[in-house]
Protein backbone atom coordinates (compact mmCIF):
# COMPACT_ATOMS: atom_id res chain seq x y z
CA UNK A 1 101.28 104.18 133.74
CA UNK A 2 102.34 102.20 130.24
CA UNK A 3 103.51 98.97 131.39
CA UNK A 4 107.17 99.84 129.50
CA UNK A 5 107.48 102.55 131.94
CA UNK A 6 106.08 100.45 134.98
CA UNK A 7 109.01 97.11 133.77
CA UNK A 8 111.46 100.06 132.65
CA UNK A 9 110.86 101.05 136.95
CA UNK A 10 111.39 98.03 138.10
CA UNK A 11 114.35 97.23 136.61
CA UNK A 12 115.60 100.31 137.78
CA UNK A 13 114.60 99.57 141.55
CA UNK A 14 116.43 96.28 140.97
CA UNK A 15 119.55 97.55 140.19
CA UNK A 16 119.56 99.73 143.01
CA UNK A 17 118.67 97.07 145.13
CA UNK A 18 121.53 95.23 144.22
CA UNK A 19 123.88 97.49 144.61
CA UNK A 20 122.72 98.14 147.97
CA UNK A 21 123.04 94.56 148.18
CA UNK A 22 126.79 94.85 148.02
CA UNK A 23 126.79 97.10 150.65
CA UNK A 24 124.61 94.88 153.05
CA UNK A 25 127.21 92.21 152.32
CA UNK A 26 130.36 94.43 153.91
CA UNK A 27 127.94 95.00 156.91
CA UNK A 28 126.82 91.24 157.25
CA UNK A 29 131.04 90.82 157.51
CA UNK A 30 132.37 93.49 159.33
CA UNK A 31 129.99 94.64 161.85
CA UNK A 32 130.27 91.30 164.14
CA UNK A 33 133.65 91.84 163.84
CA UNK A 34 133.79 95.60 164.63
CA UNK A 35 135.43 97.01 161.85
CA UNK A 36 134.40 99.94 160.25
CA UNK A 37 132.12 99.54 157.21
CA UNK A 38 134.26 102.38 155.00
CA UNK A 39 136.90 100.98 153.94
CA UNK A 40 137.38 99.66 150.62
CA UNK A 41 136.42 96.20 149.93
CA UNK A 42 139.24 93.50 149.49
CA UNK A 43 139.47 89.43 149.33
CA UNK A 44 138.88 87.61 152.43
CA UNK A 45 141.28 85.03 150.93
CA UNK A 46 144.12 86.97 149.90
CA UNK A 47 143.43 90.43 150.79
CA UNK A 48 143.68 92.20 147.84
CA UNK A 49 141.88 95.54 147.32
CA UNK A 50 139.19 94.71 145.20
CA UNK A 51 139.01 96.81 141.67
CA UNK A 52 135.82 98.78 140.85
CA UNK A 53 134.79 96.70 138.49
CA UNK A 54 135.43 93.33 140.20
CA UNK A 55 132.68 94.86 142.43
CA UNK A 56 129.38 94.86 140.11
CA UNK A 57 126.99 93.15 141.91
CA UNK A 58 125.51 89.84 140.91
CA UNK A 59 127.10 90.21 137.13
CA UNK A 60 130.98 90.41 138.47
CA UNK A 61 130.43 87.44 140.68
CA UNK A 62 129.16 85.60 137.39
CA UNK A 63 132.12 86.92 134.67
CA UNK A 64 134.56 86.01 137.77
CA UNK A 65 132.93 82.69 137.65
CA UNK A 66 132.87 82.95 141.53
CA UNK A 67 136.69 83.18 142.16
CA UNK A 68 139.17 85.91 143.21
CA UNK A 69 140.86 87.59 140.12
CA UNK A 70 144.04 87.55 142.45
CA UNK A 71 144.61 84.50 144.04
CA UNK A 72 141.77 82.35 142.51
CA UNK A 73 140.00 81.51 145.96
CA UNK A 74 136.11 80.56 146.16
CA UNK A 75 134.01 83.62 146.73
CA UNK A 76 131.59 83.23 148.91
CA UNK A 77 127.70 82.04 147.30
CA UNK A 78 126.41 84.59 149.83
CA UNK A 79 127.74 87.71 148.19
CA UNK A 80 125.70 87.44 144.93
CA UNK A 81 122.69 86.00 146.48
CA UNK A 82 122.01 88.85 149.11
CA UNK A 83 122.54 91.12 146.49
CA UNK A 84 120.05 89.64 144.54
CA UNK A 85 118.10 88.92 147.67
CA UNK A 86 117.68 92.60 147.96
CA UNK A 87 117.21 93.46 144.47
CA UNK A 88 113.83 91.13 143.84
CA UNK A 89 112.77 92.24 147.57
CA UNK A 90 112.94 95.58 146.73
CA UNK A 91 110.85 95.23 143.70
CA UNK A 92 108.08 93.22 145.51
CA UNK A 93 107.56 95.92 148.41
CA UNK A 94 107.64 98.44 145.50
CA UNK A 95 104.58 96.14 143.41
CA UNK A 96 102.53 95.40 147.29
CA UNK A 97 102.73 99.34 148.61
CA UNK A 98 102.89 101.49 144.97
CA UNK A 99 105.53 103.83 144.15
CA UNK A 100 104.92 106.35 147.59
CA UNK A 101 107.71 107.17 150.05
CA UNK A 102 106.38 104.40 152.47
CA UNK A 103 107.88 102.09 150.22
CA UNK A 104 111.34 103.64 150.09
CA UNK A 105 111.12 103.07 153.87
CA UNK A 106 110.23 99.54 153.96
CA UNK A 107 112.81 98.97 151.60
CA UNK A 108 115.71 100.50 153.87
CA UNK A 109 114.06 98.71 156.67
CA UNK A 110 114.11 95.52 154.55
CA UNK A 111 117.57 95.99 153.58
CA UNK A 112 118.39 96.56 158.01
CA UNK A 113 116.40 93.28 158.57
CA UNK A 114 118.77 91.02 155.49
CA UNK A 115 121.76 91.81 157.95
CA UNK A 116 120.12 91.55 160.97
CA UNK A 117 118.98 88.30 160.12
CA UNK A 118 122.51 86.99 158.67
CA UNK A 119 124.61 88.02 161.38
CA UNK A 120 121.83 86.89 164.30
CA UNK A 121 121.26 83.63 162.40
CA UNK A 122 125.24 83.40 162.64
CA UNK A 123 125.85 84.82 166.42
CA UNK A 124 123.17 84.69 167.97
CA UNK A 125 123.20 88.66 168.53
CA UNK A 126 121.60 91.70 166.99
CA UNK A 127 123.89 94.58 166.78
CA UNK A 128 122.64 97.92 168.38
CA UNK A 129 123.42 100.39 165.20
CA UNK A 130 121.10 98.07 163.52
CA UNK A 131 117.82 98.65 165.99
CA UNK A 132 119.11 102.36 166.23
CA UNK A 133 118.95 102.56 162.31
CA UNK A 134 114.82 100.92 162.41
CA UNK A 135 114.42 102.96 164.65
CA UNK A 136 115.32 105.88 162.69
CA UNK A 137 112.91 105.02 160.17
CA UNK A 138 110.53 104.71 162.30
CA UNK A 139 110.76 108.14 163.60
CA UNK A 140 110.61 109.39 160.01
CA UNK A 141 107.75 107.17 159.55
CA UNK A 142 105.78 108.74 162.45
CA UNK A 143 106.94 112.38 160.86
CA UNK A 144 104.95 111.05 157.57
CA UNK A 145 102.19 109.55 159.10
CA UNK A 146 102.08 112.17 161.82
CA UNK A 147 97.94 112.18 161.57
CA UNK A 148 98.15 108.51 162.93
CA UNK A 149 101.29 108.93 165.39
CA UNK A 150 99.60 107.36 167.99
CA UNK A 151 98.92 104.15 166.72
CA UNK A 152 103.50 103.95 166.10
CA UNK A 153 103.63 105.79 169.35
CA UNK A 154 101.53 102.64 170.77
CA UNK A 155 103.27 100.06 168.24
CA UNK A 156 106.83 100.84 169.91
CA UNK A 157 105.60 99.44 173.26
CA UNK A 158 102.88 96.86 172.91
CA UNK A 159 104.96 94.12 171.89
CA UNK A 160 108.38 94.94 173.15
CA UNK A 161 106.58 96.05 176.54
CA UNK A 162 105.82 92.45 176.84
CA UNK A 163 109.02 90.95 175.61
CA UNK A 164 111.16 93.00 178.23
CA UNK A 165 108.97 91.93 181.02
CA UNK A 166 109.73 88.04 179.67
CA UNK A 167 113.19 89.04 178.89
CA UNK A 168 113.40 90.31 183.15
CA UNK A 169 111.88 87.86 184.27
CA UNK A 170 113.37 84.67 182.35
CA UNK A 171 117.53 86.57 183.08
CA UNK A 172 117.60 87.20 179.11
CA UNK A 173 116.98 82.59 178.96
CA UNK A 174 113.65 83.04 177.24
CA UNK A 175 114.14 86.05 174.75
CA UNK A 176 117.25 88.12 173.97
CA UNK A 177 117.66 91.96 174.43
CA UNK A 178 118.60 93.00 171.00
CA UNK A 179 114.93 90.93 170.09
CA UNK A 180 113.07 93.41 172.42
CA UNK A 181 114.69 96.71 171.15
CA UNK A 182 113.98 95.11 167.45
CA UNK A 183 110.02 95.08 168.36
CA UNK A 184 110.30 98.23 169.59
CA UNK A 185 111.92 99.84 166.32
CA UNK A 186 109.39 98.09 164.14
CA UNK A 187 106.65 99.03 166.25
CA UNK A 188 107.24 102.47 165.72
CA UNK A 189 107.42 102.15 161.70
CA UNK A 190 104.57 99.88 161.55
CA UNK A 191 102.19 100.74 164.32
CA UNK A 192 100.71 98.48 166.74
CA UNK A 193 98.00 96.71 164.94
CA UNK A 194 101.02 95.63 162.34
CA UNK A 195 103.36 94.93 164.57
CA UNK A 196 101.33 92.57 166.86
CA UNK A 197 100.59 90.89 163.25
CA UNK A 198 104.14 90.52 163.08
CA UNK A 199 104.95 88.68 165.92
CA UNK A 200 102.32 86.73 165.86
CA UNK A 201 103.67 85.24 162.06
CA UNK A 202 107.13 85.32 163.57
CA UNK A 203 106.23 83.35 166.37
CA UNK A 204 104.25 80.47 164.25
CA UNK A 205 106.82 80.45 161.50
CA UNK A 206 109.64 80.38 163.78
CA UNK A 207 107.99 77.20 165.42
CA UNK A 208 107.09 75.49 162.29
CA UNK A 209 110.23 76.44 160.07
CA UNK A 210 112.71 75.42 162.82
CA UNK A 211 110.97 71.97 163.56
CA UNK A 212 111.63 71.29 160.05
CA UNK A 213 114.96 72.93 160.00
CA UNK A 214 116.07 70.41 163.35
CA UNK A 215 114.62 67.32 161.34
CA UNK A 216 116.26 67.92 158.19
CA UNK A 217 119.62 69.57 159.25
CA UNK A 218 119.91 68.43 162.60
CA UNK A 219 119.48 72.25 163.31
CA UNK A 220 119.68 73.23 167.55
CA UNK A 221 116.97 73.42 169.90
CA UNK A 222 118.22 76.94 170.75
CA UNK A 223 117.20 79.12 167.46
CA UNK A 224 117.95 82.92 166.73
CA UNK A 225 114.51 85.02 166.99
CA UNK A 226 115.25 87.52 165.08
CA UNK A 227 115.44 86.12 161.27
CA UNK A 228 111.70 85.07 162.21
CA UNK A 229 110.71 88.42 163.84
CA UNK A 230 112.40 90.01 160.42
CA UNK A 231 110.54 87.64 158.37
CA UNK A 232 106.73 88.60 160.24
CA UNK A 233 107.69 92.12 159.78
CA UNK A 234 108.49 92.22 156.76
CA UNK A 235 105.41 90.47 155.96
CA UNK A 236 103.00 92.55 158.23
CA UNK A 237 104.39 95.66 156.38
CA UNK A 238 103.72 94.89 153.18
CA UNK A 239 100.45 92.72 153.13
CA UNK A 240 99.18 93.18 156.77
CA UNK A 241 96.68 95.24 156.72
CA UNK A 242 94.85 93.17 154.01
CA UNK A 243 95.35 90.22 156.41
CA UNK A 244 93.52 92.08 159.08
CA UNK A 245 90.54 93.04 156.96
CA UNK A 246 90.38 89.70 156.03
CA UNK A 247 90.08 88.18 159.17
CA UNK A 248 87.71 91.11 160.73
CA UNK A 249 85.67 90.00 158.13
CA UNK A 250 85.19 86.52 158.69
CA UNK A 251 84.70 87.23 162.24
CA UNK A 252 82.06 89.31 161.39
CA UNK A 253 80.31 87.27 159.51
């Protein structure tokens, strides 16, 4: 492919992330607070109904200069930066998997894991629709790669198997419910060699970034799972399998 074509793509997938972005944003808001996700967006200051084009992502936030056009309140850093967030994410699963349906799905399930991880970061929680909707994918994942079902088949229960035992066993103390069914969506779109890659990042970053996270912010002892579950699978989709070669090899050396 002629590398205009290839940047020309990009871009494109980049703008679409964005705007997807936007959307993630109205989730990240509403869903903790059970509202419904359809109605039109407005100013959490003032309340105005927001104009269509007040709502360009990224570039309205800019031209606004990061205030309300009504009533001149902050807007919220958050609302361009998950929109880009999404945007540049989009484009890297897009330049690790190739342009291929599997990479449309990883980046709807990356787009499910930027809210999951805002709102458990925030509460602590993991909203069902959001497991339902991985899980989803992952049944249309296992429709794709029907020829290797049984390895998502397996995924879906080899890591959250293990969680819901610790979860029983600990009264929901050592690892939260909505943490178990997450493992058991991803399992299903990754598979289980992937997804037991994934926890195993999750777990070491989660201990390493949150050490540094309670030294430099005074962050709790108690810390949300699930933005370092996201972050392993996320990771394990996109580069895992390379990872796993890579250390097969060196064992076998």
């Amino acid at each position: 492919m002629p590398v205009q074509i290839t940047i020309l793509l990009y871009i494109i997938i980049f703008l679409y992330g964005i705007v997807i972005g936007s959307f993630l944003n109205v989730c990240i808001y509403r869903i903790p607070e059970k509202e419904s996700i359809m109605p039109r967006s407005h100013c959490m200051n003032c309340g105005a109904t927001l104009h269509w084009y007040d709502m360009f992502p990224v570039f309205s936030y800019i031209i606004l200069r990061g205030r309300c056009r009504n009533c001149g309140a902050k807007i919220s850093k958050q609302y361009p930066l998950i929109e880009a967030l999404n945007g540049i994410l989009y484009v890297i699963v897009f330049m690790a998997n190739g342009i291929n349906i599997n990479s449309v799905l990883y980046c709807l399930m990356t787009s499910v894991l930027i809210v999951l991880t805002m709102i458990d970061e925030r509460t602590f929680e993991i909203p069902l629709c959001l497991n339902i909707t991985l899980a989803v994918i992952g049944v249309v994942m296992c429709v794709i790669d029907r020829q290797d079902i049984i390895s998502h088949l397996v995924g879906m229960v080899c890591v959250s198997l293990v969680l819901f035992i610790i979860y029983f066993l600990s009264g929901g103390q050592a690892i939260g419910g909505g943490d178990v069914k997450l493992m058991a969506a991803a399992g299903l779109i990754l598979g289980w060699k992937l997804i037991i890659l994934a926890f195993l990042l999750a777990c070491i970053l989660g201990s390493v970034i949150h050490l540094i996270r309670m030294k430099v912010s005074g962050a709790k002892h108690i810390l949300a799972m699930g933005p370092y579950l996201s972050l392993g699978i996320f990771i394990a989709a996109l580069w895992g399998n390379g990872m796993i070669d890579w250390y097969v090899n060196i064992l076998c050396r």
